[in-house]
Protein backbone atom coordinates (compact mmCIF):
# COMPACT_ATOMS: atom_id res chain seq x y z
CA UNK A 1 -54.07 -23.73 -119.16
CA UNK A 2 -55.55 -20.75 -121.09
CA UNK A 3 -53.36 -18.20 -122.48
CA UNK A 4 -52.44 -15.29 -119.77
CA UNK A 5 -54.69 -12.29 -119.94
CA UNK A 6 -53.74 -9.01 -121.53
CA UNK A 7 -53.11 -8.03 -118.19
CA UNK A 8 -50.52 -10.70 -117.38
CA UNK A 9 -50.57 -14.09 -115.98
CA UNK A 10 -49.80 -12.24 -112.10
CA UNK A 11 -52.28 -9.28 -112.48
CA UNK A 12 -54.08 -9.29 -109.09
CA UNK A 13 -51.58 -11.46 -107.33
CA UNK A 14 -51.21 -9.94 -103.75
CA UNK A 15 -47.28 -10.52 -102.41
CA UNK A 16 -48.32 -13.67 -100.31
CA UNK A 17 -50.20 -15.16 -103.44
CA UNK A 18 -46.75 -14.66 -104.86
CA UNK A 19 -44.34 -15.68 -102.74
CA UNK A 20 -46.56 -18.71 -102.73
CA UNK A 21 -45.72 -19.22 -106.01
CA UNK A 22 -42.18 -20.64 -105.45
CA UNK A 23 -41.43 -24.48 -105.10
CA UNK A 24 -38.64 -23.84 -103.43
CA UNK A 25 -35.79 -25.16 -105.43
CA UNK A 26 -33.91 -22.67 -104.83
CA UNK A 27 -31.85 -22.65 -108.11
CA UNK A 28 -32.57 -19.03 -108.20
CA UNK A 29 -30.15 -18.73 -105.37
CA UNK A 30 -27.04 -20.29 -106.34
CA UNK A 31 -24.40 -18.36 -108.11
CA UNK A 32 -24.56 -18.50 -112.01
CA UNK A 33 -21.73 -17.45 -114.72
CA UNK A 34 -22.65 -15.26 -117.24
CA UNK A 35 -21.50 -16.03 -120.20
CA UNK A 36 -22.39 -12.92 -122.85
CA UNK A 37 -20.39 -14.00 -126.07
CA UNK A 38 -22.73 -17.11 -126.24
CA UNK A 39 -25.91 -15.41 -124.30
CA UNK A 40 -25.56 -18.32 -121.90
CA UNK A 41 -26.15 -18.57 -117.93
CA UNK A 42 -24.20 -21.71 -116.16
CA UNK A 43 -25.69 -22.92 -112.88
CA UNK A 44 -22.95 -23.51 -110.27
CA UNK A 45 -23.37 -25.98 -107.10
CA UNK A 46 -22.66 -22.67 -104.81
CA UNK A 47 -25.12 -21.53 -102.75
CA UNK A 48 -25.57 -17.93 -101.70
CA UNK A 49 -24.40 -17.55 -98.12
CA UNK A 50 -28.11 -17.07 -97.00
CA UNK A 51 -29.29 -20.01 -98.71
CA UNK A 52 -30.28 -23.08 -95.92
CA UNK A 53 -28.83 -25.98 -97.86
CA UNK A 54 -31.34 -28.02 -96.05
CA UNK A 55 -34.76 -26.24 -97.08
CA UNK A 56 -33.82 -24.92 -100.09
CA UNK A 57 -35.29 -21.36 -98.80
CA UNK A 58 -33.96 -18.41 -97.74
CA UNK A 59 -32.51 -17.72 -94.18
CA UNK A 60 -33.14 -14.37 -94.33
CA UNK A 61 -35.66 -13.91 -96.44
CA UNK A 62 -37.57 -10.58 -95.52
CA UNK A 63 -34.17 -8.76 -94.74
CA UNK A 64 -31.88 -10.62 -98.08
CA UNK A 65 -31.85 -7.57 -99.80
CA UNK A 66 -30.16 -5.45 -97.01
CA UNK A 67 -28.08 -8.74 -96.49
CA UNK A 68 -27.65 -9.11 -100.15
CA UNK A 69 -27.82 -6.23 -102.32
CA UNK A 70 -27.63 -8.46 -105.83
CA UNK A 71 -30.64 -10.24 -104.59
CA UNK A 72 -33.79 -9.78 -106.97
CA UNK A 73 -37.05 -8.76 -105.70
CA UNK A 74 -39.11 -11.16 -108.12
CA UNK A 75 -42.49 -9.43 -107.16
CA UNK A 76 -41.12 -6.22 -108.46
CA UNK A 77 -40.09 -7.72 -111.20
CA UNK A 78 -42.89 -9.47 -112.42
CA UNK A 79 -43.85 -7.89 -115.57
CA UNK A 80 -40.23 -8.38 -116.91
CA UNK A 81 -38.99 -11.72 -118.74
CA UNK A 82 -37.88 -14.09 -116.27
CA UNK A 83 -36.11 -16.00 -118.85
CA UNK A 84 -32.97 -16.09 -116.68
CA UNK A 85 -34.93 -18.07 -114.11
CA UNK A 86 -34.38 -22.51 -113.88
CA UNK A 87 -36.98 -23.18 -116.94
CA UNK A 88 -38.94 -25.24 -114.19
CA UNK A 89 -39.77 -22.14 -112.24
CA UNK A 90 -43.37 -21.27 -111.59
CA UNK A 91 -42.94 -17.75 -112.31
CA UNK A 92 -41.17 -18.42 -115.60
CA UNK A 93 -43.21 -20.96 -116.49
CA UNK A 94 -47.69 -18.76 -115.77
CA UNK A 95 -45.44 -15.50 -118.06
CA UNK A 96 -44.97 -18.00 -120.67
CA UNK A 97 -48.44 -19.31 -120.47
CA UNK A 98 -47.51 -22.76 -119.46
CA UNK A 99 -48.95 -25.08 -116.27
CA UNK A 100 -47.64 -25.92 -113.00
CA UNK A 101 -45.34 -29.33 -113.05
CA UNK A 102 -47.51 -32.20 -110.95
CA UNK A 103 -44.76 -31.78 -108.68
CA UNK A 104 -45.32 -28.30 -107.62
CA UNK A 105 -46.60 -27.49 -103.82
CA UNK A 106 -49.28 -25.75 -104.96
CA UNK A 107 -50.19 -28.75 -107.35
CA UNK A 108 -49.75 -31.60 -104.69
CA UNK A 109 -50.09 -30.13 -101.71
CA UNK A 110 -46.70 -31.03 -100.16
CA UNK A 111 -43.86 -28.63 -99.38
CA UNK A 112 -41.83 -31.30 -99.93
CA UNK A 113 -42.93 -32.65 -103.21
CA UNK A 114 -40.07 -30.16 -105.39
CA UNK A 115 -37.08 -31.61 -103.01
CA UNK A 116 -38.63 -35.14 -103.94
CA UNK A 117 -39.23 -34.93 -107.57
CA UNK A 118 -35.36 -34.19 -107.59
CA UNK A 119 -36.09 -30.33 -108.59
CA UNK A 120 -34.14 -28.84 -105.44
CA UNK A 121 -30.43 -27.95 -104.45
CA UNK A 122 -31.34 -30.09 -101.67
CA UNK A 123 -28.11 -32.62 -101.56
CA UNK A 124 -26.60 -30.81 -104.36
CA UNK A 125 -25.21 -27.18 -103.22
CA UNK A 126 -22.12 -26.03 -101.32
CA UNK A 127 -21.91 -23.33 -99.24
CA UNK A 128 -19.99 -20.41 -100.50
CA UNK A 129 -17.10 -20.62 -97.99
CA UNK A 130 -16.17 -24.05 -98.84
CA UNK A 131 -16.79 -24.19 -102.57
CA UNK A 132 -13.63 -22.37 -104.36
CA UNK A 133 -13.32 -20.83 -107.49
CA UNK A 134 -17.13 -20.75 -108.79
CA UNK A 135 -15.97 -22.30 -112.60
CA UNK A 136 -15.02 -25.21 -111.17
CA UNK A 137 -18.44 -25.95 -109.19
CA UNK A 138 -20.15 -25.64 -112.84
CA UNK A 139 -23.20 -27.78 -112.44
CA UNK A 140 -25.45 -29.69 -115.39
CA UNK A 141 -28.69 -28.75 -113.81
CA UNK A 142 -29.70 -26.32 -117.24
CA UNK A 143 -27.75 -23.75 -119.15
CA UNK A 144 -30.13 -20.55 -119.37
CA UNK A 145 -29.98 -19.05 -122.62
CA UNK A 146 -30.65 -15.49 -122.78
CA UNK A 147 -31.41 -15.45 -126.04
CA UNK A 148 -33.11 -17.72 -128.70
CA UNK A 149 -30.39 -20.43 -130.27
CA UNK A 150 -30.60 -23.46 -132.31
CA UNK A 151 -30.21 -26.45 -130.13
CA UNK A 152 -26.57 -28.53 -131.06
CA UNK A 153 -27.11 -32.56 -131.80
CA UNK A 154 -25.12 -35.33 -131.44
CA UNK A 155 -25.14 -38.08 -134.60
CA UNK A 156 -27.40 -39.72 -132.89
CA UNK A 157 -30.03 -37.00 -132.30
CA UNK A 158 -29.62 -36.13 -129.04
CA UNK A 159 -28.62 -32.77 -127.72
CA UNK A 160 -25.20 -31.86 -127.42
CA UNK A 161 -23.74 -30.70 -124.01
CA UNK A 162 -21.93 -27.15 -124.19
CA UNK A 163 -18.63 -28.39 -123.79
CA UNK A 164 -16.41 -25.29 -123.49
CA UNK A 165 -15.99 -23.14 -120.28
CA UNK A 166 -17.09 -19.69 -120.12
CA UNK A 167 -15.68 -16.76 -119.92
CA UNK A 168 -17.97 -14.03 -118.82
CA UNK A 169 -18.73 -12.50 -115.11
CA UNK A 170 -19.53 -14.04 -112.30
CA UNK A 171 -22.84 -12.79 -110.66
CA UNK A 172 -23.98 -14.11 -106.97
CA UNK A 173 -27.65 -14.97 -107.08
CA UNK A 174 -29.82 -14.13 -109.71
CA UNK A 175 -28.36 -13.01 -113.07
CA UNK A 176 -27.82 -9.38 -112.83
CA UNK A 177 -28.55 -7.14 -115.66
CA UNK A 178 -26.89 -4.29 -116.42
C-alpha cells in the first residue's frame, strides 16, 4: 500500500464508506483499564451493555451515543491517533499507512471472515451484568500502549507478558481521554 496522502488516508471517505471500514471485532467495545503510570490500556472480556455478544456489532448503533455517552464517534475522530484502538483495526491500521489483514470483510468478501480468523469477541466476552469486578476479567487479547516503550524479553527471546495488575481508571468502551 502507498503511503497515505497529505490529506490523510480517510480524506473523501463519506460516513457509509466508513462505517464500512470496521471488521467487526468489536474489541473497541469492551471495557479497557487504563493504566497511566505505565501508558498502558488492558482489554477486559466485558462487553458494553449494547454490545450483541453474538455479532460482535452494536445493538444500538445509530442511537449508542444517547445510550452511551462514553461511546466514541470514530468518524469524528478520524484525523486523531487511533493508537488506543486493537492494533488489528482497520482504522488504526490505513492512519498508519499499513494494509488491510486478508481476513478483513472488505478484503474477502465475508462478514464473517473477522469472527473466523479468531479476531472477534465472538465466544470470548461477558456481558456487563454478569462479569464482576472488571480487573478480574483482564483479557490477553493486546495491551495498548499509549505511548512508545521498549518491548520486555524473556531469556529466550520472546516477549515478556506484563505481569503486574494495574492500577489506573476504569473507562467503559473506548479509552477516554481527558
Amino acid at each position: 500500500m502507498s503511503k497515505p496522502s497529505a490529506a490523510g488516508p480517510f480524506h473523501g471517505l463519506t460516513r457509509a464508506g466508513w462505517d464500512r471500514l470496521c471488521d467487526g471485532c468489536g474489541r473497541c467495545c469492551v471495557h479497557k483499564i487504563d493504566d497511566p503510570a505505565a501508558g498502558l490500556t488492558y482489554y477486559t472480556n466485558v462487553a458494553c451493555r449494547l454490545l450483541d455478544l453474538d455479532t460482535g456489532r452494536c445493538k444500538r448503533y445509530r442511537t449508542r451515543r444517547h445510550r452511551v455517552p462514553a461511546c466514541v464517534d470514530l468518524y469524528a475522530c478520524r484525523g486523531e491517533s487511533f493508537d488506543w484502538l486493537p492494533s488489528s483495526c482497520a482504522y488504526r491500521l490505513l492512519a498508519g499507512g499499513f494494509e488491510l489483514p486478508a481476513w478483513h470483510p472488505l478484503r474477502t468478501g465475508d462478514p464473517e471472515s473477522t469472527r473466523r480468523a479468531g479476531m472477534s469477541i465472538v465466544g470470548h466476552a461477558v456481558p456487563e451484568s454478569e462479569a464482576g469486578p472488571l480487573e478480574g476479567n483482564i483479557i490477553a487479547w493486546e495491551p495498548l500502549r499509549k505511548r512508545p516503550a521498549p518491548a520486555r524479553r524473556t531469556p529466550s527471546g520472546r516477549k515478556a507478558a506484563v505481569a503486574r495488575k494495574p492500577s489506573g481508571r476504569v473507562t467503559a468502551g473506548p479509552v477516554l481521554r481527558g
